[in-house]
Structure formats: C-alpha cells, structure tokens
C-alpha atoms as a PDB file:
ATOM      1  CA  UNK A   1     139.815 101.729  93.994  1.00  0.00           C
ATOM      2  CA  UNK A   2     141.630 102.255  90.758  1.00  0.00           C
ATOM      3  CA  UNK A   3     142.423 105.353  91.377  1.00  0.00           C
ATOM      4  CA  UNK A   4     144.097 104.498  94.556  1.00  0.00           C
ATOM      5  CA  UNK A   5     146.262 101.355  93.162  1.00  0.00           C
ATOM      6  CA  UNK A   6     147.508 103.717  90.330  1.00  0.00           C
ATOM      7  CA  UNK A   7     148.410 106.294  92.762  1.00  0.00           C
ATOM      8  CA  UNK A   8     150.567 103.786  95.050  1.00  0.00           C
ATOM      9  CA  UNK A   9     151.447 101.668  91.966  1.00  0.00           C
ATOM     10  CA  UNK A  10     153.192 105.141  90.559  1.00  0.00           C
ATOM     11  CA  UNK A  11     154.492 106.534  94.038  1.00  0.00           C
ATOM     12  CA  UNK A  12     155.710 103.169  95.060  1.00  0.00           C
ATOM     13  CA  UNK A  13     157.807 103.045  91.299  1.00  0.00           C
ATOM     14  CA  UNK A  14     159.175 106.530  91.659  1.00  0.00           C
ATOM     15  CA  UNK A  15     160.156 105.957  95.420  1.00  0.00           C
ATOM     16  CA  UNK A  16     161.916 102.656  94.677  1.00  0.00           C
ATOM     17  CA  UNK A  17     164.122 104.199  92.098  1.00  0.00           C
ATOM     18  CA  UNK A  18     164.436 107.378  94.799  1.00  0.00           C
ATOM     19  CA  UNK A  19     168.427 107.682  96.864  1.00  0.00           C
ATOM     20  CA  UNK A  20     168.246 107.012 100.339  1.00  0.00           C
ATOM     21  CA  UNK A  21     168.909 110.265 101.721  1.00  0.00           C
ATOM     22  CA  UNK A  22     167.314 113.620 103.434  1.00  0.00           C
ATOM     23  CA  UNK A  23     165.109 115.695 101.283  1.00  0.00           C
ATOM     24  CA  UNK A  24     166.066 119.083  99.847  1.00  0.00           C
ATOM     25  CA  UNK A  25     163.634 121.583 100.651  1.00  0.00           C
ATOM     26  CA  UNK A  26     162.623 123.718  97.756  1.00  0.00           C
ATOM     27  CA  UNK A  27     160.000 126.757  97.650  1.00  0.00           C
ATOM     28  CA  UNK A  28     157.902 127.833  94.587  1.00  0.00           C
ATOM     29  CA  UNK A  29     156.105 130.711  94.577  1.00  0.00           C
ATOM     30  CA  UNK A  30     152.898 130.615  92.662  1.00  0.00           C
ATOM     31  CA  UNK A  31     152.045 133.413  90.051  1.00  0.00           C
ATOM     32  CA  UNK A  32     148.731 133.606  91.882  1.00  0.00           C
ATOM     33  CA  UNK A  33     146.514 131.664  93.361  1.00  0.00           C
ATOM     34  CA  UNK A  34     146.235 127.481  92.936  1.00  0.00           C
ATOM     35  CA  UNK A  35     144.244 126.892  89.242  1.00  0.00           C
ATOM     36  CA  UNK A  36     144.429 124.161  86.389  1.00  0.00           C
ATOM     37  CA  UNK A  37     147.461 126.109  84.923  1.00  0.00           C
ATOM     38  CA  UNK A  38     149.565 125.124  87.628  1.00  0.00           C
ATOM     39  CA  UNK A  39     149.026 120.968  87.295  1.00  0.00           C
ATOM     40  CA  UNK A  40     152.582 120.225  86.476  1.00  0.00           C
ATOM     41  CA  UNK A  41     153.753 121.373  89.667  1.00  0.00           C
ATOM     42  CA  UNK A  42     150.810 120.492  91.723  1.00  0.00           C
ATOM     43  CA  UNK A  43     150.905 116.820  90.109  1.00  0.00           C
ATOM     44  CA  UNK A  44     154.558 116.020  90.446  1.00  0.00           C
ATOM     45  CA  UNK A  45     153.546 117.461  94.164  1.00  0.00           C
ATOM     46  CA  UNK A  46     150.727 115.094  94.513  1.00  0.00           C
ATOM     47  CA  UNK A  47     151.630 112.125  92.797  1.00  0.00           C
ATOM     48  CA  UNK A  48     155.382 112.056  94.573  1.00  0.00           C
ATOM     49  CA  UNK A  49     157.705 113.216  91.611  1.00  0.00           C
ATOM     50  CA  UNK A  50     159.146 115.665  93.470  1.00  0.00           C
ATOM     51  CA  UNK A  51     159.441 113.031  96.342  1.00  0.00           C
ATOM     52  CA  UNK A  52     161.351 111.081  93.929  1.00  0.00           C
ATOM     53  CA  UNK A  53     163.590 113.888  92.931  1.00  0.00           C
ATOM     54  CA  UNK A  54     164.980 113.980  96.690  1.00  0.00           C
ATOM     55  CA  UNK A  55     163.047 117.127  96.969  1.00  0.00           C
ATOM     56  CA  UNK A  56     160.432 118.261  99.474  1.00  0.00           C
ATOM     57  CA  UNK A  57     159.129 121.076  97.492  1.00  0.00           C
ATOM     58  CA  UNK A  58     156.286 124.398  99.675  1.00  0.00           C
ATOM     59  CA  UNK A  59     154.243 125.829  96.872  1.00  0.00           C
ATOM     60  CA  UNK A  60     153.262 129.188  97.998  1.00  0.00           C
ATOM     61  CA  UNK A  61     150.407 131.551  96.643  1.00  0.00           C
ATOM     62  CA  UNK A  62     151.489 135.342  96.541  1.00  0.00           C
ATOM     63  CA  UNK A  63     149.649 137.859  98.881  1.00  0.00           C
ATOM     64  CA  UNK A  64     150.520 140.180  95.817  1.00  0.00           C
ATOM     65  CA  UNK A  65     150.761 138.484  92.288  1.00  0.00           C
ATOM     66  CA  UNK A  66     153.650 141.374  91.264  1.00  0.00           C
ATOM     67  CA  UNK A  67     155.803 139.876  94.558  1.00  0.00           C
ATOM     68  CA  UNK A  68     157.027 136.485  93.141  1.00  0.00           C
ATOM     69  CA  UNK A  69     159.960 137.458  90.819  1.00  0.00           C
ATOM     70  CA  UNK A  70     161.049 140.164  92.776  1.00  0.00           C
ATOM     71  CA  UNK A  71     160.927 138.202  96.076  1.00  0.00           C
ATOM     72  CA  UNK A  72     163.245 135.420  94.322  1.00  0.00           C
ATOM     73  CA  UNK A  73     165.498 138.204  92.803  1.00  0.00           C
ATOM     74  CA  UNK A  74     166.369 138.860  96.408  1.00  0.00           C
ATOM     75  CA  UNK A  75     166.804 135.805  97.368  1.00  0.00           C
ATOM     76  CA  UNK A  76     163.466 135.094  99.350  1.00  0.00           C
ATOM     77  CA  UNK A  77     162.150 131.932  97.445  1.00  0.00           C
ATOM     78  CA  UNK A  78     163.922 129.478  94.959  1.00  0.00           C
ATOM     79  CA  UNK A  79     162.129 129.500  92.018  1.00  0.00           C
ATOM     80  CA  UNK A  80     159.265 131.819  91.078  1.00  0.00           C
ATOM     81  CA  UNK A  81     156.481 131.104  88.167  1.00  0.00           C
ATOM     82  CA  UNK A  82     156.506 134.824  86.443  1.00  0.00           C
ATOM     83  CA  UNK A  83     155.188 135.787  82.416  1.00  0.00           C
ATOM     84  CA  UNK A  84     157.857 136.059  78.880  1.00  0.00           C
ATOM     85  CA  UNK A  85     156.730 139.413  78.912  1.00  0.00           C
ATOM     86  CA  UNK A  86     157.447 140.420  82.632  1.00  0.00           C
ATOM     87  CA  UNK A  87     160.910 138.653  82.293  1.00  0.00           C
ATOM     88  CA  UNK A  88     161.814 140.852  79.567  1.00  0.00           C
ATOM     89  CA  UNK A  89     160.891 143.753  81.683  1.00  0.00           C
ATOM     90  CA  UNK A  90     162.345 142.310  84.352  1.00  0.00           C
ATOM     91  CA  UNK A  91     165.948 141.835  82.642  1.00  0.00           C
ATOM     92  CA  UNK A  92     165.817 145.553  81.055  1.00  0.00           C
ATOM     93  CA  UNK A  93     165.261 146.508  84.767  1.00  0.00           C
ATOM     94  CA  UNK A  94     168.745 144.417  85.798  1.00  0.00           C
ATOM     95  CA  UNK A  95     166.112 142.200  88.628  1.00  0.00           C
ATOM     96  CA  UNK A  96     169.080 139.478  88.841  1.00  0.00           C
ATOM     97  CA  UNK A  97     166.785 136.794  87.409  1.00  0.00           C
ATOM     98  CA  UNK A  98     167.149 133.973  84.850  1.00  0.00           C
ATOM     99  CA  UNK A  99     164.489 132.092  82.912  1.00  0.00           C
ATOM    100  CA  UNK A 100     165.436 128.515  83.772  1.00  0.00           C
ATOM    101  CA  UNK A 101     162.394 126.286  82.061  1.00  0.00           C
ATOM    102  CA  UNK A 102     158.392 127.075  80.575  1.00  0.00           C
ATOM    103  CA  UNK A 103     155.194 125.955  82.409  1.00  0.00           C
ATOM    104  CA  UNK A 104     152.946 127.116  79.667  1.00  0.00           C
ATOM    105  CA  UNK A 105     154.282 127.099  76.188  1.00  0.00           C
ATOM    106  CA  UNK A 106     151.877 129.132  74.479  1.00  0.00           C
ATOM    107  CA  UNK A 107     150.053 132.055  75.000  1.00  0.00           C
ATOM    108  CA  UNK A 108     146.787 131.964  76.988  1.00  0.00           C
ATOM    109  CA  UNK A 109     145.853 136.003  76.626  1.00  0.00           C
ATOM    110  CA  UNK A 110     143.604 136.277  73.792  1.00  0.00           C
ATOM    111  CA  UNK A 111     140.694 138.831  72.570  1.00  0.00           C
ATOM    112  CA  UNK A 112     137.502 137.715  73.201  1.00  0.00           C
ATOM    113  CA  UNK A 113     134.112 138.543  71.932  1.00  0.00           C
ATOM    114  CA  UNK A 114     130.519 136.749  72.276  1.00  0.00           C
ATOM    115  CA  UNK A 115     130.186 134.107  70.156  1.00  0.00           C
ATOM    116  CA  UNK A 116     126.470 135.383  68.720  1.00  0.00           C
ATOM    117  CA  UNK A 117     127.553 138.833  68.282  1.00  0.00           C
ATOM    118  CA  UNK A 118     128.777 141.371  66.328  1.00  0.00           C
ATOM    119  CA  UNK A 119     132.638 141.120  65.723  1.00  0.00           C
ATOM    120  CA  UNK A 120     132.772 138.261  63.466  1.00  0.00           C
ATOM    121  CA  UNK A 121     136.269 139.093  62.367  1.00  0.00           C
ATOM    122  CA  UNK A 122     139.181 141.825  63.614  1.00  0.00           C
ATOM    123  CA  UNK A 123     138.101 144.047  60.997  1.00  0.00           C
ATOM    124  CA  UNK A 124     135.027 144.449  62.780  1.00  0.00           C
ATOM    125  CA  UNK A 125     136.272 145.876  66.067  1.00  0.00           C
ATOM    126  CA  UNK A 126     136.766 149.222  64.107  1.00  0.00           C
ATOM    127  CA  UNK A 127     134.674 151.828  65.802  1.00  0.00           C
ATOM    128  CA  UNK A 128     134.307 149.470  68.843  1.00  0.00           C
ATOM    129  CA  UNK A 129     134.867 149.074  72.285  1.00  0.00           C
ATOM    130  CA  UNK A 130     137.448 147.285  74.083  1.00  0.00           C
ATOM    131  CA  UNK A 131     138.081 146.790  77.371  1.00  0.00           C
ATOM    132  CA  UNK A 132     141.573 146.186  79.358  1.00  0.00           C
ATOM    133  CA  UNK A 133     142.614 145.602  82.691  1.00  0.00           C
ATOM    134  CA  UNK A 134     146.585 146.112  82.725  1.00  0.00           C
ATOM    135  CA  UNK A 135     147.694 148.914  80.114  1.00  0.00           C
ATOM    136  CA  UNK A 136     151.411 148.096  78.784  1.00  0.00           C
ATOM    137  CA  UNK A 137     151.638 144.874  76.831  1.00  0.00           C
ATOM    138  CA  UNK A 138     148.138 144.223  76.289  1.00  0.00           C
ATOM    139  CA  UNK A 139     147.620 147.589  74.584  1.00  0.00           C
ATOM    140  CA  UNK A 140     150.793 146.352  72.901  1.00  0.00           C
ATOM    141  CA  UNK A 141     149.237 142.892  71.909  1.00  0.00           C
ATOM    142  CA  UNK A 142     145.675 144.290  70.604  1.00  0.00           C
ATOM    143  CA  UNK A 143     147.717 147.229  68.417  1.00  0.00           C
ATOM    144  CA  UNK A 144     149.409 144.249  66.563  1.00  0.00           C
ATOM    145  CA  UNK A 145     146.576 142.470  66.360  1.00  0.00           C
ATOM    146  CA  UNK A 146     144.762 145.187  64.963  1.00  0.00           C
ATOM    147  CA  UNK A 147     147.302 146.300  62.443  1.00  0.00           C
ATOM    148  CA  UNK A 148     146.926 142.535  61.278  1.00  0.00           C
ATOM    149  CA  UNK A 149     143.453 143.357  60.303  1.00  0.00           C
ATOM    150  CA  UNK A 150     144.353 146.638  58.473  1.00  0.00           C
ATOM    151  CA  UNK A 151     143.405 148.645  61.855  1.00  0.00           C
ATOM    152  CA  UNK A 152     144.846 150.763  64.531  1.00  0.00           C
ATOM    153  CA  UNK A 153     144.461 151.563  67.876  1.00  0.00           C
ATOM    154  CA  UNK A 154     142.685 154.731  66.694  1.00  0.00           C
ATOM    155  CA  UNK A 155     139.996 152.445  65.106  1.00  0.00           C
ATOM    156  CA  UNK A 156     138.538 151.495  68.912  1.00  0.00           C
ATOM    157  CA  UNK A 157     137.649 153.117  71.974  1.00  0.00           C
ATOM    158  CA  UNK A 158     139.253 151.637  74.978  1.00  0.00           C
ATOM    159  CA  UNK A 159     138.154 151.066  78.572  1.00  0.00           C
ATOM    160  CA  UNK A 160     139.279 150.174  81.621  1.00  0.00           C
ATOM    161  CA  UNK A 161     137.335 147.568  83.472  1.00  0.00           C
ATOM    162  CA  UNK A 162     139.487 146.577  86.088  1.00  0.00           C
ATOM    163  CA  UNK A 163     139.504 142.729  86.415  1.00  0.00           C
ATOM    164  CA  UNK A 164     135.671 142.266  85.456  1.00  0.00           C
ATOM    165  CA  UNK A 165     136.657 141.601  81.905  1.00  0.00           C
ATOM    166  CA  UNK A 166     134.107 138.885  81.247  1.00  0.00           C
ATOM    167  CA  UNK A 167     131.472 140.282  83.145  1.00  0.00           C
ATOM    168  CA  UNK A 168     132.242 143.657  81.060  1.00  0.00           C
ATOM    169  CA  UNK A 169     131.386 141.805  78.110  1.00  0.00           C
ATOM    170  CA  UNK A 170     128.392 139.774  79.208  1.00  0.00           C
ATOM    171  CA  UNK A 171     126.898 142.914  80.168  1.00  0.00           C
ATOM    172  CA  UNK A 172     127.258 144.578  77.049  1.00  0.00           C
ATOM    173  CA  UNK A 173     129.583 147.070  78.747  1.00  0.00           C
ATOM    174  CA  UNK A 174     132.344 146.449  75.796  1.00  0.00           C
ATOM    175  CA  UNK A 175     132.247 144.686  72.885  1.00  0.00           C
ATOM    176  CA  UNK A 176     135.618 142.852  73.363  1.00  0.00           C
ATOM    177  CA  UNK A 177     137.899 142.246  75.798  1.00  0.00           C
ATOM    178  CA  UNK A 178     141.613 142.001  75.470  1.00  0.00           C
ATOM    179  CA  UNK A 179     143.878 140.398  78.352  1.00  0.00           C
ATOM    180  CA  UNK A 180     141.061 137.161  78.962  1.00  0.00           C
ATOM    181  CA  UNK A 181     142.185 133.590  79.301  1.00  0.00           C
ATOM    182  CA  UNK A 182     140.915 131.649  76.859  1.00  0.00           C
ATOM    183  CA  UNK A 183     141.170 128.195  79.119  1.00  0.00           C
ATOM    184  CA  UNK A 184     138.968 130.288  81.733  1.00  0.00           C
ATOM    185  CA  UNK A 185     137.215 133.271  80.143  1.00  0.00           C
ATOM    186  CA  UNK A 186     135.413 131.574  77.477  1.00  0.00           C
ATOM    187  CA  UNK A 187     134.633 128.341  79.642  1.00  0.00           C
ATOM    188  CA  UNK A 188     133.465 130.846  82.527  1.00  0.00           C
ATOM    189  CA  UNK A 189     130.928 133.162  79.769  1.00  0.00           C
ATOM    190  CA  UNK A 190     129.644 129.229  78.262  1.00  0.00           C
ATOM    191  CA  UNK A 191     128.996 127.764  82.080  1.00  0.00           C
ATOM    192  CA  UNK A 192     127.197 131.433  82.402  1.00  0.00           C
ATOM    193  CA  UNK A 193     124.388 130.978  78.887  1.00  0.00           C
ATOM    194  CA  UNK A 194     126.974 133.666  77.386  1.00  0.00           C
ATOM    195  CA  UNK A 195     129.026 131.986  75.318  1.00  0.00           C
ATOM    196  CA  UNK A 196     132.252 133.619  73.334  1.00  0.00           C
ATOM    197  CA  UNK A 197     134.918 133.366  70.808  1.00  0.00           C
ATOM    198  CA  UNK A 198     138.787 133.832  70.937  1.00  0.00           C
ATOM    199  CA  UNK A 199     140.738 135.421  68.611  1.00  0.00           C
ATOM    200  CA  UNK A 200     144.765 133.997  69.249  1.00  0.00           C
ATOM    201  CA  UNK A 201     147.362 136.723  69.710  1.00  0.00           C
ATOM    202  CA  UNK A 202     150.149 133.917  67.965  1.00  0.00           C
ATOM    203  CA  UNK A 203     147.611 133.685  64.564  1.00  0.00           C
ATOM    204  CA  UNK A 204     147.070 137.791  64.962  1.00  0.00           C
ATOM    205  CA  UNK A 205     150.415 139.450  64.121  1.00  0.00           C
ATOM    206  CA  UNK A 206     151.517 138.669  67.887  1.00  0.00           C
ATOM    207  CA  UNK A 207     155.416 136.248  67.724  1.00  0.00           C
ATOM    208  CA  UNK A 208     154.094 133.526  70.113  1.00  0.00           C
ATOM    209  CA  UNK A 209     155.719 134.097  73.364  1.00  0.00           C
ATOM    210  CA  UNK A 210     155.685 131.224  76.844  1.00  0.00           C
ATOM    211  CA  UNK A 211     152.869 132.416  79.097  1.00  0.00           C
ATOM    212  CA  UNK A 212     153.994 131.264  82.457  1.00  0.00           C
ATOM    213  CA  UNK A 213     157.715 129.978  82.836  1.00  0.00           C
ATOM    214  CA  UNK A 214     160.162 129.169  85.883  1.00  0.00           C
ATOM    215  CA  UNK A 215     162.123 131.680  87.011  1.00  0.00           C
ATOM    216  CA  UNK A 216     165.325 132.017  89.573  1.00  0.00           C
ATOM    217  CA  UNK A 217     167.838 134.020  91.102  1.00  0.00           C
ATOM    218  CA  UNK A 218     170.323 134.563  87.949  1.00  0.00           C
ATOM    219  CA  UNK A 219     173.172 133.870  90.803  1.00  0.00           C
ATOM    220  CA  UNK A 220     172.057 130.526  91.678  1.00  0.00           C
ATOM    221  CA  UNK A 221     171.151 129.058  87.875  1.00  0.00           C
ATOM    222  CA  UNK A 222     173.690 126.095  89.247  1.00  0.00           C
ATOM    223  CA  UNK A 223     172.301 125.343  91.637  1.00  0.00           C
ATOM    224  CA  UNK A 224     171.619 121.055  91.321  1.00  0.00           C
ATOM    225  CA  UNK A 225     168.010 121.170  92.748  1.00  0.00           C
ATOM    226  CA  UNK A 226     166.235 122.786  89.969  1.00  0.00           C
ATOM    227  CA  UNK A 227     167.330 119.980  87.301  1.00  0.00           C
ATOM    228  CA  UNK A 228     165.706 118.068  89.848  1.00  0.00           C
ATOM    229  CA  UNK A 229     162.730 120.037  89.672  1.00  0.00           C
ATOM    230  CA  UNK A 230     162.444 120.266  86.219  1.00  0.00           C
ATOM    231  CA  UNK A 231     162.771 116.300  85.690  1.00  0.00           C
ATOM    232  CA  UNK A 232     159.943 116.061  88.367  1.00  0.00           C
ATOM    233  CA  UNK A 233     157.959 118.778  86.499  1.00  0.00           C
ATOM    234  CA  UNK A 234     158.773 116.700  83.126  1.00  0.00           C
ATOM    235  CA  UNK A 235     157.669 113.587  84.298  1.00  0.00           C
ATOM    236  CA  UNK A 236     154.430 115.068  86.060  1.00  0.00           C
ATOM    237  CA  UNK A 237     153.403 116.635  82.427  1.00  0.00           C
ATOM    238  CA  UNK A 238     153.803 113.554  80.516  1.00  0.00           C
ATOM    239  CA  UNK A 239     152.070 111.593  83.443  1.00  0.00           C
ATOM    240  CA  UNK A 240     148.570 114.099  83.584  1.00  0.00           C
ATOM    241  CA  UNK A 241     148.906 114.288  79.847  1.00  0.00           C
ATOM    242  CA  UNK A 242     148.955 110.017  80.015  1.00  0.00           C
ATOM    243  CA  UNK A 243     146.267 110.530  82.893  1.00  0.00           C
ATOM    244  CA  UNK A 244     144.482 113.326  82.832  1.00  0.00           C
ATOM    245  CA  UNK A 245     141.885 112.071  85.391  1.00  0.00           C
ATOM    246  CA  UNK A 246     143.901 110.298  87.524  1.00  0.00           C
ATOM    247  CA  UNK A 247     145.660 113.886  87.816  1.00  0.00           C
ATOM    248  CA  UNK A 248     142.720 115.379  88.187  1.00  0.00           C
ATOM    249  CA  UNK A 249     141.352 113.426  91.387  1.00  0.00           C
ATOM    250  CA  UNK A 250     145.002 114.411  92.708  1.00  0.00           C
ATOM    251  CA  UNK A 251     144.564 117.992  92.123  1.00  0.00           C
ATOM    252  CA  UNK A 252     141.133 117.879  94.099  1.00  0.00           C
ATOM    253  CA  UNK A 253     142.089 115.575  96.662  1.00  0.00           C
ATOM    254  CA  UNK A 254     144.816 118.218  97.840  1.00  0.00           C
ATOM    255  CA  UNK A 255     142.179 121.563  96.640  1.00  0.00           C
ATOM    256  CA  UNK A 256     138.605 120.301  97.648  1.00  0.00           C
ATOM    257  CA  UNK A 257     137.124 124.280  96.794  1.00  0.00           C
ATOM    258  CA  UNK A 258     138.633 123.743  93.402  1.00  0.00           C
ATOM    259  CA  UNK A 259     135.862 120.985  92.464  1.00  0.00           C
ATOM    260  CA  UNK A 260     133.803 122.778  90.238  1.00  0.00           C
ATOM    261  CA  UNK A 261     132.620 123.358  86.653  1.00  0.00           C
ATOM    262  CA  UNK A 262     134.833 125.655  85.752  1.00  0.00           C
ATOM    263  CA  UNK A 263     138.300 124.193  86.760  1.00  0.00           C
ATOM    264  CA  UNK A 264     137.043 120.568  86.041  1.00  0.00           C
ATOM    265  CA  UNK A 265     136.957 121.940  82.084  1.00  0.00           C
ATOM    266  CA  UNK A 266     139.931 124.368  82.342  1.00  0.00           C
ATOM    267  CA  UNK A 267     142.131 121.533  83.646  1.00  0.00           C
ATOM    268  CA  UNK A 268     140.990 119.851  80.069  1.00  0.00           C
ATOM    269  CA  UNK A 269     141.577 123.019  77.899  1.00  0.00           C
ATOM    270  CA  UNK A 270     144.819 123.732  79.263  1.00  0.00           C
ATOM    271  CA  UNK A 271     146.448 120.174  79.020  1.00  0.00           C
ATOM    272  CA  UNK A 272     147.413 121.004  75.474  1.00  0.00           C
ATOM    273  CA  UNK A 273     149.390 124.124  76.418  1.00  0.00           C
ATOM    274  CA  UNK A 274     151.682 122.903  79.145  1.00  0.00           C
ATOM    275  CA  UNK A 275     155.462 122.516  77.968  1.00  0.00           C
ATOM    276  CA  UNK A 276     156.377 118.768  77.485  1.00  0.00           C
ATOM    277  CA  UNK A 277     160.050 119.228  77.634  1.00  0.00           C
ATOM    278  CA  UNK A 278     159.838 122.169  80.316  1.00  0.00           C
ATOM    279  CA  UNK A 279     163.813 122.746  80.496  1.00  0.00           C
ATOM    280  CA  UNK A 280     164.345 123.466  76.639  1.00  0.00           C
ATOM    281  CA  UNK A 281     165.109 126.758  75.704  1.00  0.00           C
ATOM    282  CA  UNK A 282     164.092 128.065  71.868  1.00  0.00           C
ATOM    283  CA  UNK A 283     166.596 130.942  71.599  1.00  0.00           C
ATOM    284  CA  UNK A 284     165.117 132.403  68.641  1.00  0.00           C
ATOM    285  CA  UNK A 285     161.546 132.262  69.756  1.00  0.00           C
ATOM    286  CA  UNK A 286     162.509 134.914  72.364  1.00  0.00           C
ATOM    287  CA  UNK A 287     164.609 137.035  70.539  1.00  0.00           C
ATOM    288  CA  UNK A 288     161.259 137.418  68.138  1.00  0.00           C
ATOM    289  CA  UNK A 289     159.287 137.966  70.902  1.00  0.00           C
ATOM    290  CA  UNK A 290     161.755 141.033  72.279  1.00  0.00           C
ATOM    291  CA  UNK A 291     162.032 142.291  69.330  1.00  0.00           C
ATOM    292  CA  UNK A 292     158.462 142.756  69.355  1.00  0.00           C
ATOM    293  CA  UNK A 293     158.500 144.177  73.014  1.00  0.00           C
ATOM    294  CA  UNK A 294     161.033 146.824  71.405  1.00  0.00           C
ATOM    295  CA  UNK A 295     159.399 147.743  68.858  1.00  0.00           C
ATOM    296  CA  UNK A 296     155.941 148.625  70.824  1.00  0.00           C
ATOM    297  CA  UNK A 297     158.067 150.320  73.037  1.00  0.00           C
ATOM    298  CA  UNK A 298     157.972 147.938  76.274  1.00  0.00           C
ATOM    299  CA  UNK A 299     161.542 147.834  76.077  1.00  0.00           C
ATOM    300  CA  UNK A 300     164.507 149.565  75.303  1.00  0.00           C
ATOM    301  CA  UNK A 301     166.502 147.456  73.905  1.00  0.00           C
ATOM    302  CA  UNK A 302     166.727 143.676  73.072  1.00  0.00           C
ATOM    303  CA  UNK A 303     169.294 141.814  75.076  1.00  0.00           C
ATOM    304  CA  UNK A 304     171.122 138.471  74.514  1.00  0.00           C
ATOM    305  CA  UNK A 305     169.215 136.040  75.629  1.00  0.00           C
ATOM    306  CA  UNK A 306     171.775 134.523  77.549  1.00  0.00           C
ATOM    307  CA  UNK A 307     171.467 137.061  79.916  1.00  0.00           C
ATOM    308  CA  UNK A 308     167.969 136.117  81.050  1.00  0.00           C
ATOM    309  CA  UNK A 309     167.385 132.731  79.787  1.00  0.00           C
ATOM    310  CA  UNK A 310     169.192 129.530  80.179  1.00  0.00           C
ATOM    311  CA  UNK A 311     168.743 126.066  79.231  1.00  0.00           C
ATOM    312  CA  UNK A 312     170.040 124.070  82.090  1.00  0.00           C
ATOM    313  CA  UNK A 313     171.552 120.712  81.337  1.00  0.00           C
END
C-alpha cells in the first residue's frame, strides 16, 4: 500500500506540473541487456519522469552489444548508452557521435581475485595468471595497473576465457581476472561460497574514466528532447538515490525475471556510481583519460574534446 500511494503521489506531482500536449517519442538503445546499471533510465521510465518531460521514451536491448553507437551514428535510434573508452575510439574513427551526458560516473571494470587467496596485493600477480575477455583496453588497463605495482605485462601469463571470467576464477582456471564488474562479479562469486576482492583501476595508475554515458548523433546535439531526457534522467537518480526501494519494486514490477539475489544487491552496489548531475561535462577528466588511451596506443591522437563531448545547456 505504501508503495502504491508513493508511486501515484510522485506520478500524480510530476504530471500536474507536465504541458498539455502530445508526447515526443524518443528511443534509447540499451548497451546490453536490462540490469541494475541501467535504473536511471528504467526509473524515470517507471516512475513517469520521462512522462513528465513530454516524452514517451522505447528502451531497446541490442541483438549485438557493438550495434548501439553505430546504429545512432546513422541515424537509427536517438540516443545510445555506449563506454568513455569506445567513444574515444569511436571519435578517432570520425562515427559522427557526441557524448551528450554520463550514466555511470566511475569505472565499474576492475581486477578481481578470491578473497582467501593468493594475490594479496598487485605485486603478487607477478608470475601469475590472468584472464581477459576483450583484448584492447583491458590489456591497456591491467599494464597500468601493473606498472603501478613495479610490474609489467611480462610479469603474467594471460588467457583468454571468453566471457566466463568469474567462473575462470572460481575454478582455479586463472588467478585473476581483469575486465569483471565489481557491482556483479564479486556479488555473483559471494552468492556462489566463492567470495573475491577488487582491486580499482582509478586507485591503480588507471585516470578514472565514465563507464557508461549517453551518446547521440553529433548532427542532432540540438536537438530540445534530450535536455528533456537528461532532466528526467536527473530527477530519476536523485529520486532512487532518495528511494532506493521504492525504485526497486519499480524496476521489478516492469522486469519480473530480474527478481533475484544477484540484481536485488547489484541495484544496492551500484547506487553510489550513477552520475547525479548526468548532463555535466568535466573537460579535463577526459582529456586525462585520452591521453592515457594515446599513450597505450588505443588511439592515435588526442582530440579536443569538443569534438566528441558536449555539455548541453
């Protein structure tokens, strides 16, 4: 009963203050599929921010997680949730697309290790194994985390496990993992009897960098519906991190097969992370973190970031 008098005592409040007119249709395509990293979106779905916006907003999970950007690029979605480190890719590869707000304002990639064994600190991992799923910037990420530690790439042995990275580890297959979520991974190896520890990228030599961000066709940054979005985005955050339950009961409502263990705590882990003020731009925080793609060799060169990244007022 509480839950529903909040939800129509908030929907009713946002709808009264709402213009009288048609809805703009808006489509976001997901980075993958549906998880606790999207809440923002799915709560100013659920909740009627968006409705309040004047905007009738289709979220839409990718058949192919690569798709997104490049499908908004040509003009076949409005606004795609993509990676810092693909957009910089992205922009060296001229994709006309422009960074127009942050979902996730820190990293969630991290190297991972089990919590009772024997990497204790980076400085252990020399003469270890390490396993990877995607070569490119995670090989980048562990090198600079390794040099932190007075180590090299050399110093491990690396192996490809596909996607299984926690399972890889459980197993004994590898010793550490590099590439796992720390909101899921870890949660996923405790739920399991396997619990782990995280080592940050951001405390490890790595500039911190956005995880997941908002991304749209660089020829339509004026376009007036994505201030709209980002205020309903905006006031979605503040409300889930106000009512993180109340969210949550939202979130399952709309995703029954999502009502388990491992989202419930993931939902929890990753409140912290989401970008309060999702249209603000930190200029210098990028140009750090493409200096670092440059220097690993991910790029070519480092680019204004004007040219990919806007703050939209």
């Amino acid at each position: 009963m509480k839950k529903t008098l909040l939800s129509l005592t908030v929907a009713a409040g946002l709808l009264a203050s709402a213009p009288a007119q048609a809805a703009e249709k808006l489509t976001v395509l997901l980075d993958w599929f549906t998880n606790p990293d999207h809440a923002p979106v799915i709560t100013a779905q659920t909740m009627g921010f968006f409705e309040a916006e004047g905007l009738e907003v289709e979220i839409v999970e990718p058949a192919d997680p690569a798709m997104p950007p490049k499908l908004v690029a040509a003009g076949q979605g409005d606004i795609a949730i993509s990676y810092q480190p693909t957009m910089h890719a992205h922009a060296e590869e001229g994709l006309p697309l422009m960074r127009i707000g942050t979902l996730v304002e820190t990293p969630l990639n991290s190297l991972i290790v089990l919590k009772d064994g024997p990497i204790k600190d980076l400085k252990d991992l020399k003469g270890k194994t390490v396993g990877f799923s995607v070569s490119g910037f995670e090989d980048a990420m562990l090198g600079q985390m390794l040099r932190s530690a007075g180590l090299s790439v050399d110093d491990v042995e690396l192996i490809n496990v596909n996607f299984s990275l926690s399972p890889a580890l459980m197993s004994g297959q590898v010793d550490a993992v590099i590439g796992a979520y720390h909101n899921f991974e870890l949660t996923q190896m405790e739920i399991e009897g396997k619990p782990g520890k995280a080592f940050f990228p951001e405390e490890n030599g790595v500039p911190v960098f956005d995880e997941l961000i908002y991304v749209v066709n660089k020829d339509k940054t004026g376009d007036p519906r994505f201030a709209k979005f980002l205020a309903a985005v905006e006031a979605a955050t503040i409300f889930l991190t106000n009512h993180p339950e109340e969210a949550w009961n939202a979130f399952i409502e709309a995703y029954p097969n999502l009502n388990d263990e491992l989202n419930k705590r993931a939902w929890a882990d990753t409140l912290p992370r989401f970008a309060k003020r999702p249209a603000a731009l930190d200029a210098g925080r990028y140009r750090r973190f493409a200096e670092f793609m440059a220097e690993a060799g991910l790029i070519k060169e480092v680019v204004p970031v004007e040219t990919y990244a806007v703050e939209i007022r």
